[in-house]
Protein backbone atom coordinates (compact mmCIF):
# COMPACT_ATOMS: atom_id res chain seq x y z
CA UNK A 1 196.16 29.19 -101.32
CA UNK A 2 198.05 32.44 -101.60
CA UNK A 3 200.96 30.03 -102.85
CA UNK A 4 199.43 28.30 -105.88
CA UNK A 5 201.40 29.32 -109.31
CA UNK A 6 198.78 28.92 -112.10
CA UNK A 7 199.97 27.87 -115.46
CA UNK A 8 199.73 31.17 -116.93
CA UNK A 9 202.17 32.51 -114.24
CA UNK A 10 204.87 29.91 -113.89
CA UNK A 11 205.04 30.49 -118.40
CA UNK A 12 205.53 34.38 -117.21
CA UNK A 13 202.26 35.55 -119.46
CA UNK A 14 200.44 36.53 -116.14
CA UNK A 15 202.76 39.35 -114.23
CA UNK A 16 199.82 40.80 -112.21
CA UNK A 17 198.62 37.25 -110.98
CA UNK A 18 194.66 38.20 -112.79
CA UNK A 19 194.31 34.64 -114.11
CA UNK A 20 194.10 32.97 -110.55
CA UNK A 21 191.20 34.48 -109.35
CA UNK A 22 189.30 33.12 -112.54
CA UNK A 23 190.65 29.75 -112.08
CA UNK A 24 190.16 29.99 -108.06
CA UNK A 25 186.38 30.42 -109.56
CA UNK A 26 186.33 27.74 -112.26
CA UNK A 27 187.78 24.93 -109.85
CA UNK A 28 185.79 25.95 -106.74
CA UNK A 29 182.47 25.51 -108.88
CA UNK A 30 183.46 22.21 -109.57
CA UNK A 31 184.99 21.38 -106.69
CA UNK A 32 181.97 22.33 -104.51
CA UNK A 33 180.07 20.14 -106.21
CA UNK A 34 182.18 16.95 -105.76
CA UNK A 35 182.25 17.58 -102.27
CA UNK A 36 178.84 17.72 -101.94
CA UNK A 37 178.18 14.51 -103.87
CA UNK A 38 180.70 12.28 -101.74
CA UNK A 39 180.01 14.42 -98.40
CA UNK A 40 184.01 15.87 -98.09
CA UNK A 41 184.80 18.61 -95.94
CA UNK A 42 187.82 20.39 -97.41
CA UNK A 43 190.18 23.58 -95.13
CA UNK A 44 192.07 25.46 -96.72
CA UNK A 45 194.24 28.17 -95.11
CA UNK A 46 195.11 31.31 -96.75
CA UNK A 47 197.21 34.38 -96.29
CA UNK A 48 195.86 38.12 -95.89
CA UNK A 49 197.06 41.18 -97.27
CA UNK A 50 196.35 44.62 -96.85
CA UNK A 51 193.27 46.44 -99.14
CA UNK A 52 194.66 49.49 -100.39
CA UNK A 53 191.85 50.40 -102.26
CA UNK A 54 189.71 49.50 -99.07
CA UNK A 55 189.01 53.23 -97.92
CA UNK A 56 187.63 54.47 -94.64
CA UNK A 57 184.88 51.77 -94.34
CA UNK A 58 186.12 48.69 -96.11
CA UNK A 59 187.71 45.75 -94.86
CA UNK A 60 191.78 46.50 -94.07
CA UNK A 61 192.94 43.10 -95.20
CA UNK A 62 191.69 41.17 -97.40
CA UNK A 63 192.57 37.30 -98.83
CA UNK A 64 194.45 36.89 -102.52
CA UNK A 65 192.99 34.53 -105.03
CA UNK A 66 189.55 36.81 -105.83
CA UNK A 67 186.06 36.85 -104.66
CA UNK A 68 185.36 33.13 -105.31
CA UNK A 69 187.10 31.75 -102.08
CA UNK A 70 185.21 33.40 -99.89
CA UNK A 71 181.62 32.82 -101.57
CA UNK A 72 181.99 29.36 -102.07
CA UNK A 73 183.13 28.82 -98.27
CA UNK A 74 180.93 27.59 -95.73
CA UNK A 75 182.80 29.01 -92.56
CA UNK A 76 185.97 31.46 -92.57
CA UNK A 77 187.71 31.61 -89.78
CA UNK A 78 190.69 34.64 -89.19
CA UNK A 79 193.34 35.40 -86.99
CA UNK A 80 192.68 38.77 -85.04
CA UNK A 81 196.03 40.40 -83.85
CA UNK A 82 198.86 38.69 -82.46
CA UNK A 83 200.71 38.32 -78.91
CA UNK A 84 203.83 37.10 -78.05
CA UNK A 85 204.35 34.85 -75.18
CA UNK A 86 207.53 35.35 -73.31
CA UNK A 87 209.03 32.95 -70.42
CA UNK A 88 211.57 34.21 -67.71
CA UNK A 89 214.12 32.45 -66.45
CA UNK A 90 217.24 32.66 -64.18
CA UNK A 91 220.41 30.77 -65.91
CA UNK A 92 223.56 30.86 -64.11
CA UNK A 93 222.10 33.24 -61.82
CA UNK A 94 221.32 35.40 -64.89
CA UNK A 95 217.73 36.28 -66.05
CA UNK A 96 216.87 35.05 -69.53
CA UNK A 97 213.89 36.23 -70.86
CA UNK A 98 212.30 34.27 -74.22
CA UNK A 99 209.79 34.55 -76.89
CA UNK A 100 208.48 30.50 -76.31
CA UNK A 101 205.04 31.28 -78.40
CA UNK A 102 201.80 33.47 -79.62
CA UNK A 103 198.15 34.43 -78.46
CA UNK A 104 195.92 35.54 -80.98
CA UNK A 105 191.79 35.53 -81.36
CA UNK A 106 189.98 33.16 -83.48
CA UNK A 107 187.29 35.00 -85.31
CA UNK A 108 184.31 33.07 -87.25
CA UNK A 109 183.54 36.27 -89.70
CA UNK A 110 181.17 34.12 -92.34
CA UNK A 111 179.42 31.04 -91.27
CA UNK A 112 176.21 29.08 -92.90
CA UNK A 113 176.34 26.19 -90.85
CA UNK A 114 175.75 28.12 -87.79
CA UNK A 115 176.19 31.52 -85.73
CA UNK A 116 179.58 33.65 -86.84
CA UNK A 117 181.36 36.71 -85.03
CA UNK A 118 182.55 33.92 -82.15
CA UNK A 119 186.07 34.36 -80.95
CA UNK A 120 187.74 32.22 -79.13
CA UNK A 121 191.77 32.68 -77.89
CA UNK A 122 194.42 30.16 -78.60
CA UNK A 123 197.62 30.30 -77.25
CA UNK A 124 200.70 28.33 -80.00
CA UNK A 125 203.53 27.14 -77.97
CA UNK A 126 205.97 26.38 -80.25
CA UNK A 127 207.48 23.27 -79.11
CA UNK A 128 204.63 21.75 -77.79
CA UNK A 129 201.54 23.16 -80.54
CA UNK A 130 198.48 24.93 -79.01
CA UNK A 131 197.90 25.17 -75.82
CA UNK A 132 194.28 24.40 -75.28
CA UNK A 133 194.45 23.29 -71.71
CA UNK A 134 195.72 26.72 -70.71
CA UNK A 135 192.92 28.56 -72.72
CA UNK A 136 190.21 26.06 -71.55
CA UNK A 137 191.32 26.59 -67.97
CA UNK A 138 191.74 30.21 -68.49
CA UNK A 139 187.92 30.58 -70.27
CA UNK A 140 186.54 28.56 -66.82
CA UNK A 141 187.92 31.33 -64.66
CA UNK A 142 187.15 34.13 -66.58
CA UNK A 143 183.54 33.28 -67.72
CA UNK A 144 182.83 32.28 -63.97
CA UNK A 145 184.75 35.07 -62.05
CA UNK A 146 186.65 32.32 -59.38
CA UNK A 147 189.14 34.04 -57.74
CA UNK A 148 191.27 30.75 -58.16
CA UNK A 149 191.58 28.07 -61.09
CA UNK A 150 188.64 24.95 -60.81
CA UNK A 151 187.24 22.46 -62.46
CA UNK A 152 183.75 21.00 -61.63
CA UNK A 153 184.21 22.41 -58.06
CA UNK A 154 187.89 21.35 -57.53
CA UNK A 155 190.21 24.09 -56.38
CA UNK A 156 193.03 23.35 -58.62
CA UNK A 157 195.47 26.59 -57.95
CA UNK A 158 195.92 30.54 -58.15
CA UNK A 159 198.77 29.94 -60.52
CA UNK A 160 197.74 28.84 -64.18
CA UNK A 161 201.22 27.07 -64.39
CA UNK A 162 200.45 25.11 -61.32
CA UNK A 163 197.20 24.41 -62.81
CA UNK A 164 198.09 23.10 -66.00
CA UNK A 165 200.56 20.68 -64.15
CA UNK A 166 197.43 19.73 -62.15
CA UNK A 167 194.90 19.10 -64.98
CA UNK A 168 198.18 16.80 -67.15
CA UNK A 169 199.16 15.13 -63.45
CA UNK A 170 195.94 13.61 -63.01
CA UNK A 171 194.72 13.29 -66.57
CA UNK A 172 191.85 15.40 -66.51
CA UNK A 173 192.20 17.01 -70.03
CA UNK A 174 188.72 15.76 -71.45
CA UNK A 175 187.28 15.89 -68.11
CA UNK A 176 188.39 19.94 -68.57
CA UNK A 177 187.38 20.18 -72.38
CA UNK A 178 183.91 18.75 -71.55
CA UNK A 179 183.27 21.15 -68.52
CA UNK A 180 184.11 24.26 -71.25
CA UNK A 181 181.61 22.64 -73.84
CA UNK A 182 179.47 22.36 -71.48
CA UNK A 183 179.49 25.60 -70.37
CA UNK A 184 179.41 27.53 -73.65
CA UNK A 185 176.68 25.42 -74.71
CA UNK A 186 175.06 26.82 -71.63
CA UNK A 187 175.99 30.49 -72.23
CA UNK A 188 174.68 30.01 -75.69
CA UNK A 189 171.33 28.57 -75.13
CA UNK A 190 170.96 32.14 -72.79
CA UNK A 191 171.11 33.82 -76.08
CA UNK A 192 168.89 31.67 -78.09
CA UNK A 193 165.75 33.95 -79.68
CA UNK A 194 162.35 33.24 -77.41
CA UNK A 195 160.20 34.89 -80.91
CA UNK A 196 157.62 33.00 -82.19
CA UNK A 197 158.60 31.28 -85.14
CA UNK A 198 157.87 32.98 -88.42
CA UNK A 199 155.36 32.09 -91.02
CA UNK A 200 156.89 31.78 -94.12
């Protein structure tokens, strides 16, 4: 969104980029509306820049294109910090080391369809896309505390490499997606409130 040129800007009247925000508005108004009638969902992805005017309590970073993005959305998700992924290897009988991708945290910071401040990690390899048998696998171990990788009981391996070849060998990717849902739905109903409902 950071990307659309309004009118106004591409004829060079708008130099300080004021007149998106009010059309951001206009159109979202509209657009809400529309999506409601016909039951659309529509993403939209966004850049982040820092708030200089944010001070010692405001937000660091905040998205271009006004206020009205982030009212009219149902759930915003952002990217929390970045990791690289490196790979070793010996070529030639020289070691090569390589940047092959990036970790970063999923954050759900607004949400009115259901509960926000989740995370979740993803890992981006770049020629292959995102990893999510390596994060599902690594979420199992973690959230369990198993000394070695499993799934559903099944000692896979100590190495998540060896793993991964495991889980794609014997095609057990949904088999491993549905033990994670599983399990967070589990983890989540732990947390559910036990109050009496309120009178309203």
């Amino acid at each position: 969104m950071a990307a659309l040129t309004t009118e106004w800007e591409a004829d060079g009247k708008d130099q300080y980029g004021m007149r998106r925000a009010k059309e951001f508005s206009e159109q979202l108004r509209l657009t809400c509306r529309t999506l409601r009638e016909k039951n659309f969902l529509m993403v939209c992805s966004n850049q982040v820049r820092q708030n200089l005017d944010a001070g010692p309590y405001g937000q660091r970073y905040k998205a271009p294109g006004g206020e009205a993005v982030g009212f009219y959305s149902s759930l915003r998700l952002r990217c929390v910090g970045s990791e690289k992924i490196t790979e070793e290897k010996t070529i030639k009988g020289k070691k090569v080391k390589k940047v092959v991708g990036v970790k970063t945290e999923i954050e759900v910071f607004k949400s009115s369809v259901w509960k926000p401040y989740n995370r979740a990690t993803i890992s981006i390899i770049y020629d292959y896309g995102i990893d999510d048998i390596k994060e599902n696998l690594q979420f199992l171990k973690s959230t369990l505390g198993t000394s070695v990788y499993e799934l559903n009981g099944r000692k896979l391996s100590n190495s998540l490499k060896k793993a991964i070849k495991i889980v794609e060998a014997d095609n057990l990717e949904d088999e491993l997606k549905n033990a994670v849902i599983d399990l967070w739905i589990e983890i989540e109903k732990e947390f559910e409130s036990d109050r009496k409902l309120k009178v309203k």
